[in-house]
Each structure stands twice: as structure tokens, then as C-alpha cells.
N, C-alpha and C. Protein backbone atom coordinates (compact mmCIF):
# COMPACT_ATOMS: atom_id res chain seq x y z
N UNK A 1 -18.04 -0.95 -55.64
CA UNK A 1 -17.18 -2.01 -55.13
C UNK A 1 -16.79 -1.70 -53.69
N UNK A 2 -16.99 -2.73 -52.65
CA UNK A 2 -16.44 -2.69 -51.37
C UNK A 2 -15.04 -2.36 -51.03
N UNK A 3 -14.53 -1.40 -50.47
CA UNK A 3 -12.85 -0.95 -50.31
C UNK A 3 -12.30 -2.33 -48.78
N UNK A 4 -11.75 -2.87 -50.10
CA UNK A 4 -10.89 -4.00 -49.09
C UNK A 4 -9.61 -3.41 -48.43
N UNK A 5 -9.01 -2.16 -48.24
CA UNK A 5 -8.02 -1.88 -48.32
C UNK A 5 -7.97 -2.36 -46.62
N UNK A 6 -6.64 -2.64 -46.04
CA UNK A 6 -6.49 -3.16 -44.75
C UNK A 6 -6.32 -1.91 -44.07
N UNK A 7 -6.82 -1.82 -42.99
CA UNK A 7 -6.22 -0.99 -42.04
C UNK A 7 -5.85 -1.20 -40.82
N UNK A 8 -4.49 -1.29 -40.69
CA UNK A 8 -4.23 -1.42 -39.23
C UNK A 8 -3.75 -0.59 -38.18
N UNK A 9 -4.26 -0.94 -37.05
CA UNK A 9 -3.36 -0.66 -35.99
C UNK A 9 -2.32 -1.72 -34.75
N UNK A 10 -1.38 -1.88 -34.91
CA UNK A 10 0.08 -2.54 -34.33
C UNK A 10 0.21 -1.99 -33.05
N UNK A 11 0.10 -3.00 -31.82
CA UNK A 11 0.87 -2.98 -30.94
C UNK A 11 2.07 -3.76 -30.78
N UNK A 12 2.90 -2.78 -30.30
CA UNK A 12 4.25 -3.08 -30.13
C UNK A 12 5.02 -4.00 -29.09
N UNK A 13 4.35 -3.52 -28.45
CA UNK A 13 5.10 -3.56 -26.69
C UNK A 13 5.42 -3.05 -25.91
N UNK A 14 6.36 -2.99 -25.00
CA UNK A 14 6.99 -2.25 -23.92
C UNK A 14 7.57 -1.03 -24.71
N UNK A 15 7.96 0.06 -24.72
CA UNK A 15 8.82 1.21 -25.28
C UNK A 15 9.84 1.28 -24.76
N UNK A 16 11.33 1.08 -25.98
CA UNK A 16 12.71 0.52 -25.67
C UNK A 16 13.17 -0.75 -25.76
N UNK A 17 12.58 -1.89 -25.77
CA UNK A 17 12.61 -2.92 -26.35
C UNK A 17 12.99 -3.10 -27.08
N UNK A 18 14.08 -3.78 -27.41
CA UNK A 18 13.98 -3.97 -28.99
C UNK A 18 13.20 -5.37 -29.97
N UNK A 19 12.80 -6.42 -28.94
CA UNK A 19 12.47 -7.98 -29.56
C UNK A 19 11.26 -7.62 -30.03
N UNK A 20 10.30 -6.64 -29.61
CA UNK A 20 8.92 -5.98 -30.25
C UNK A 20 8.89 -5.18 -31.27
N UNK A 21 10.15 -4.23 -31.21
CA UNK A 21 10.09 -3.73 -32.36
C UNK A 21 10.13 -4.08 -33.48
N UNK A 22 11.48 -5.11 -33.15
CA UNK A 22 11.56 -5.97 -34.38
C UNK A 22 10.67 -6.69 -35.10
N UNK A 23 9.63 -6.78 -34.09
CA UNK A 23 8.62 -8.08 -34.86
C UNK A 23 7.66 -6.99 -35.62
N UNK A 24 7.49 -5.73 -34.60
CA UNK A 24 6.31 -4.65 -36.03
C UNK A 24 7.26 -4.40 -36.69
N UNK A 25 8.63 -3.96 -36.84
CA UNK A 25 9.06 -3.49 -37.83
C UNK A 25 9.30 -4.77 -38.97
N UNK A 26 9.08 -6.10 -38.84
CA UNK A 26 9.14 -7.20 -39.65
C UNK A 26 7.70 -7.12 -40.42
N UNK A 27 6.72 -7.18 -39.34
CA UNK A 27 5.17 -7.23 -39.42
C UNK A 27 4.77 -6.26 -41.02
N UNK A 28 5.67 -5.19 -40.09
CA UNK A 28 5.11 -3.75 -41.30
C UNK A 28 6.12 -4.18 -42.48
N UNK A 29 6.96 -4.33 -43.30
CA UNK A 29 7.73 -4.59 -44.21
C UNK A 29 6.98 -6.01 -45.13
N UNK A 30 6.31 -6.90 -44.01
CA UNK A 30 5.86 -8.22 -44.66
C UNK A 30 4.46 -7.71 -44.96
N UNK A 31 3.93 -6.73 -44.41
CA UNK A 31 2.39 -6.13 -45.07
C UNK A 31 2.92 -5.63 -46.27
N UNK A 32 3.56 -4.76 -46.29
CA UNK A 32 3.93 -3.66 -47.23
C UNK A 32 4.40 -4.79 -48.57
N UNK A 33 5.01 -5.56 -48.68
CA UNK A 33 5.33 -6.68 -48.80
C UNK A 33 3.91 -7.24 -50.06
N UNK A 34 3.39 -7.77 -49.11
CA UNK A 34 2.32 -8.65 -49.73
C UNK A 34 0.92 -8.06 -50.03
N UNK A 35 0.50 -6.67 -49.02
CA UNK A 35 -0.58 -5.87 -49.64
C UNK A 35 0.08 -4.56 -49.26
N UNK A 36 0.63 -4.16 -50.20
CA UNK A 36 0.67 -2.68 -50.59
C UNK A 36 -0.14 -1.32 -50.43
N UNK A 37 -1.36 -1.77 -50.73
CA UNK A 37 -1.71 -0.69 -49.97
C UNK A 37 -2.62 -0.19 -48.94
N UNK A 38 -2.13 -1.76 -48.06
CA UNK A 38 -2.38 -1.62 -46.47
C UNK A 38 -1.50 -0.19 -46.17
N UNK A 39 -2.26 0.25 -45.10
CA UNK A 39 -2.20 1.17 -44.24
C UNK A 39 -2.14 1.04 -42.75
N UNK A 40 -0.86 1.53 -42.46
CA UNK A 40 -0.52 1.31 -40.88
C UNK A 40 -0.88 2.33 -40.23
N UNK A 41 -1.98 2.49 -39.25
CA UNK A 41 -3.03 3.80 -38.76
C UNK A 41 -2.13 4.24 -37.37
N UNK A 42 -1.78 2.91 -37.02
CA UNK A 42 -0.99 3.52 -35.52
C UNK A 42 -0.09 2.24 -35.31
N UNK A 43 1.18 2.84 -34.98
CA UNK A 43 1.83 1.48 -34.16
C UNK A 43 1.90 2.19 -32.48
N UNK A 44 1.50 1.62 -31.67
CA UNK A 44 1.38 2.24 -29.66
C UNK A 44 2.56 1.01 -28.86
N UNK A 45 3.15 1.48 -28.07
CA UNK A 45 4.28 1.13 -27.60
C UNK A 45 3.41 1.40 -26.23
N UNK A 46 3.38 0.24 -25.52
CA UNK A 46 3.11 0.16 -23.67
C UNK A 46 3.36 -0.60 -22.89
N UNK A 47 3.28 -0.54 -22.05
CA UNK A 47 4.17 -1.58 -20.53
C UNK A 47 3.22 -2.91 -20.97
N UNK A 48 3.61 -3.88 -20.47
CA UNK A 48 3.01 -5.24 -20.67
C UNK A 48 1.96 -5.71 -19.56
N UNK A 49 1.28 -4.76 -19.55
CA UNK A 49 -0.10 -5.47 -18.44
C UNK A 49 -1.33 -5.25 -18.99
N UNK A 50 -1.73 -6.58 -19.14
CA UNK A 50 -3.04 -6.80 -19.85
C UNK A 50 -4.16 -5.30 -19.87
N UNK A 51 -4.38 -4.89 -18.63
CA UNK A 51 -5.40 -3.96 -18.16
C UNK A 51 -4.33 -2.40 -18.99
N UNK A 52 -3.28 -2.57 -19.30
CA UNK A 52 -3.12 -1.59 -19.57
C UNK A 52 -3.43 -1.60 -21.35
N UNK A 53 -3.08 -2.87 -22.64
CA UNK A 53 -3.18 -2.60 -23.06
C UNK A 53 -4.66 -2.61 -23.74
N UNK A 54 -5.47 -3.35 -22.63
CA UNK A 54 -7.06 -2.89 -23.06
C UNK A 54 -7.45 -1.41 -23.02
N UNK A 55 -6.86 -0.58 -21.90
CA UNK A 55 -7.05 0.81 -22.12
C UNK A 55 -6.45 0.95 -23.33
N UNK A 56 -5.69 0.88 -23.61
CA UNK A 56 -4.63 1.90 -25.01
C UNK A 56 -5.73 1.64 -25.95
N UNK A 57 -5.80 -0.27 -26.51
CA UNK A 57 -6.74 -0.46 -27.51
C UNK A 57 -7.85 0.44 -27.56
N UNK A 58 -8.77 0.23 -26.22
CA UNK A 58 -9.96 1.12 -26.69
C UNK A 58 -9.78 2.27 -27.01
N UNK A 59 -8.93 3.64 -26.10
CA UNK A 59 -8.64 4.88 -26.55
C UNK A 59 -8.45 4.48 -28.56
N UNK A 60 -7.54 3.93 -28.74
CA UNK A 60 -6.67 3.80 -30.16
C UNK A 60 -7.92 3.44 -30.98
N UNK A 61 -9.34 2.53 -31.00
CA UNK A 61 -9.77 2.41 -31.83
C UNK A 61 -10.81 2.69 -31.89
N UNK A 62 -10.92 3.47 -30.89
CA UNK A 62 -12.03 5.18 -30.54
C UNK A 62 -11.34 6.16 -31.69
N UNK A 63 -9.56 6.31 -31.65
CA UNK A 63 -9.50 7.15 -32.21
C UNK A 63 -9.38 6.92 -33.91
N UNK A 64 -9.33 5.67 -34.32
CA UNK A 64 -9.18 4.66 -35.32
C UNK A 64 -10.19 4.29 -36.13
N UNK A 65 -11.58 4.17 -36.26
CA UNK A 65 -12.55 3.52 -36.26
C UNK A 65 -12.97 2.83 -37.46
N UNK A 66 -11.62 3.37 -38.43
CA UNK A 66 -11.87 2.34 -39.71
C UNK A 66 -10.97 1.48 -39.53
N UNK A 67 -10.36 1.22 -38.49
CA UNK A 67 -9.20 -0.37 -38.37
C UNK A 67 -10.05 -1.20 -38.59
N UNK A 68 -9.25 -2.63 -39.45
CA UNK A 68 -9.77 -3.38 -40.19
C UNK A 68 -9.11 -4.79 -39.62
N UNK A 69 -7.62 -4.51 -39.20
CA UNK A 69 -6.71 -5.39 -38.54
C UNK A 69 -6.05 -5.06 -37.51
N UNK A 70 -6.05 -5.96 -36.50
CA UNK A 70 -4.94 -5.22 -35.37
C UNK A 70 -3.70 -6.34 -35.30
N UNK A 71 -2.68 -6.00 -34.98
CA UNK A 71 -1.64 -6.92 -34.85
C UNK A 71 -0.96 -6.56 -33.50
N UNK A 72 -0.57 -7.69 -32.76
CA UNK A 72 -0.12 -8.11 -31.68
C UNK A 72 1.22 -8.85 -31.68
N UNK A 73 2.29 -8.57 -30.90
CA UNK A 73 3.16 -9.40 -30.86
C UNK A 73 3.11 -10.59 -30.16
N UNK A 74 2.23 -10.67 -28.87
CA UNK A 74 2.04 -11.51 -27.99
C UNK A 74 0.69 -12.15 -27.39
N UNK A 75 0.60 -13.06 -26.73
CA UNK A 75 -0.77 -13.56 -26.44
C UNK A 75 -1.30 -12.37 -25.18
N UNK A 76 -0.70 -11.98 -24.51
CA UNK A 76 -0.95 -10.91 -23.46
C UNK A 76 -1.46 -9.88 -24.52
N UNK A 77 -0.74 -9.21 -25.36
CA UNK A 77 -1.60 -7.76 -26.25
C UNK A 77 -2.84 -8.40 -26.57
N UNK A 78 -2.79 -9.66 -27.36
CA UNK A 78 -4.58 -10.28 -27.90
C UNK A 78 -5.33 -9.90 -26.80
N UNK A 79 -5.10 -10.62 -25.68
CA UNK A 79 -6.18 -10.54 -24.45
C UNK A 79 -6.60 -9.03 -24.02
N UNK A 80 -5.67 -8.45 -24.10
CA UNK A 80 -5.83 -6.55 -23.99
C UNK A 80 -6.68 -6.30 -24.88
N UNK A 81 -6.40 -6.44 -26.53
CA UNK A 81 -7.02 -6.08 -27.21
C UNK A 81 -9.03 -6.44 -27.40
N UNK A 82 -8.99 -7.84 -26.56
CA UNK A 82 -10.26 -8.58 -26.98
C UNK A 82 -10.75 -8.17 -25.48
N UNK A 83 -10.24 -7.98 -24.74
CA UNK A 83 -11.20 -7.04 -23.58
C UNK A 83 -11.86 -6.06 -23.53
């Protein structure tokens, strides 16, 4: 049988924030929530510039490589992430 189990990695946002945290720390409670035994691989906290969080992503899912889901708080992290 194929292992559906989710794996993610969560970007946050800026570090110190609190309106980002809140949304992974909502994000992660509503996984945990509804699939149980999703797995949160990394949550990364970084300044809000596109070019920066395309670096983080790639480092993170270089270091990641069974992520299955990524979650974003904002349309700026997507664009990081899909670069």
C-alpha cells in the first residue's frame, strides 16, 4: 500500500511577528486536527522578500525531500516557494 502520510514543511514569515505565527500555529492544530498523522518536517521563519524565501525553500526541501505539502501564509511565500 502507498504511504499517504502528509508531510509538511510551513513557512511562517518574518521572525517576531506574531499575525504569521498565528496562522502556522492555527495551520498546525487544524492538520493535527483533521489528519493526525501528518507530520510537520519544518516550520522556517524569514524576512518577506520573494528572492529570499525561494532560497530558504530550496535549501529546506534539499534538506526535506519527502515533503508532500508546503504551506504558506501569503501569496509572496507561494511565489518564493514556486520559484
Amino acid at each position: 500500500a502507498k504511504d499517504r502520510t502528509a508531510r509538511v514543511v510551513m513557512f511562517c514569515g518574518r521572525p517576531g511577528v506574531i499575525w504569521p505565527k498565528l496562522r502556522c500555529d492555527a495551520a498546525e492544530a487544524r492538520l493535527k486536527e483533521k489528519a493526525p498523522n501528518a507530520q510537520i518536517l519544518a516550520e522556517k521563519y524569514h524576512q518577506m522578500d520573494r528572492a529570499v524565501v525561494a532560497d530558504q525553500a530550496g535549501n529546506t526541501l534539499q534538506a526535506f525531500p519527502q515533503t508532500t505539502w508546503v504551506f504558506n501564509n501569503t501569496d509572496l511565500q507561494a511565489k518564493g516557494v514556486i520559484d
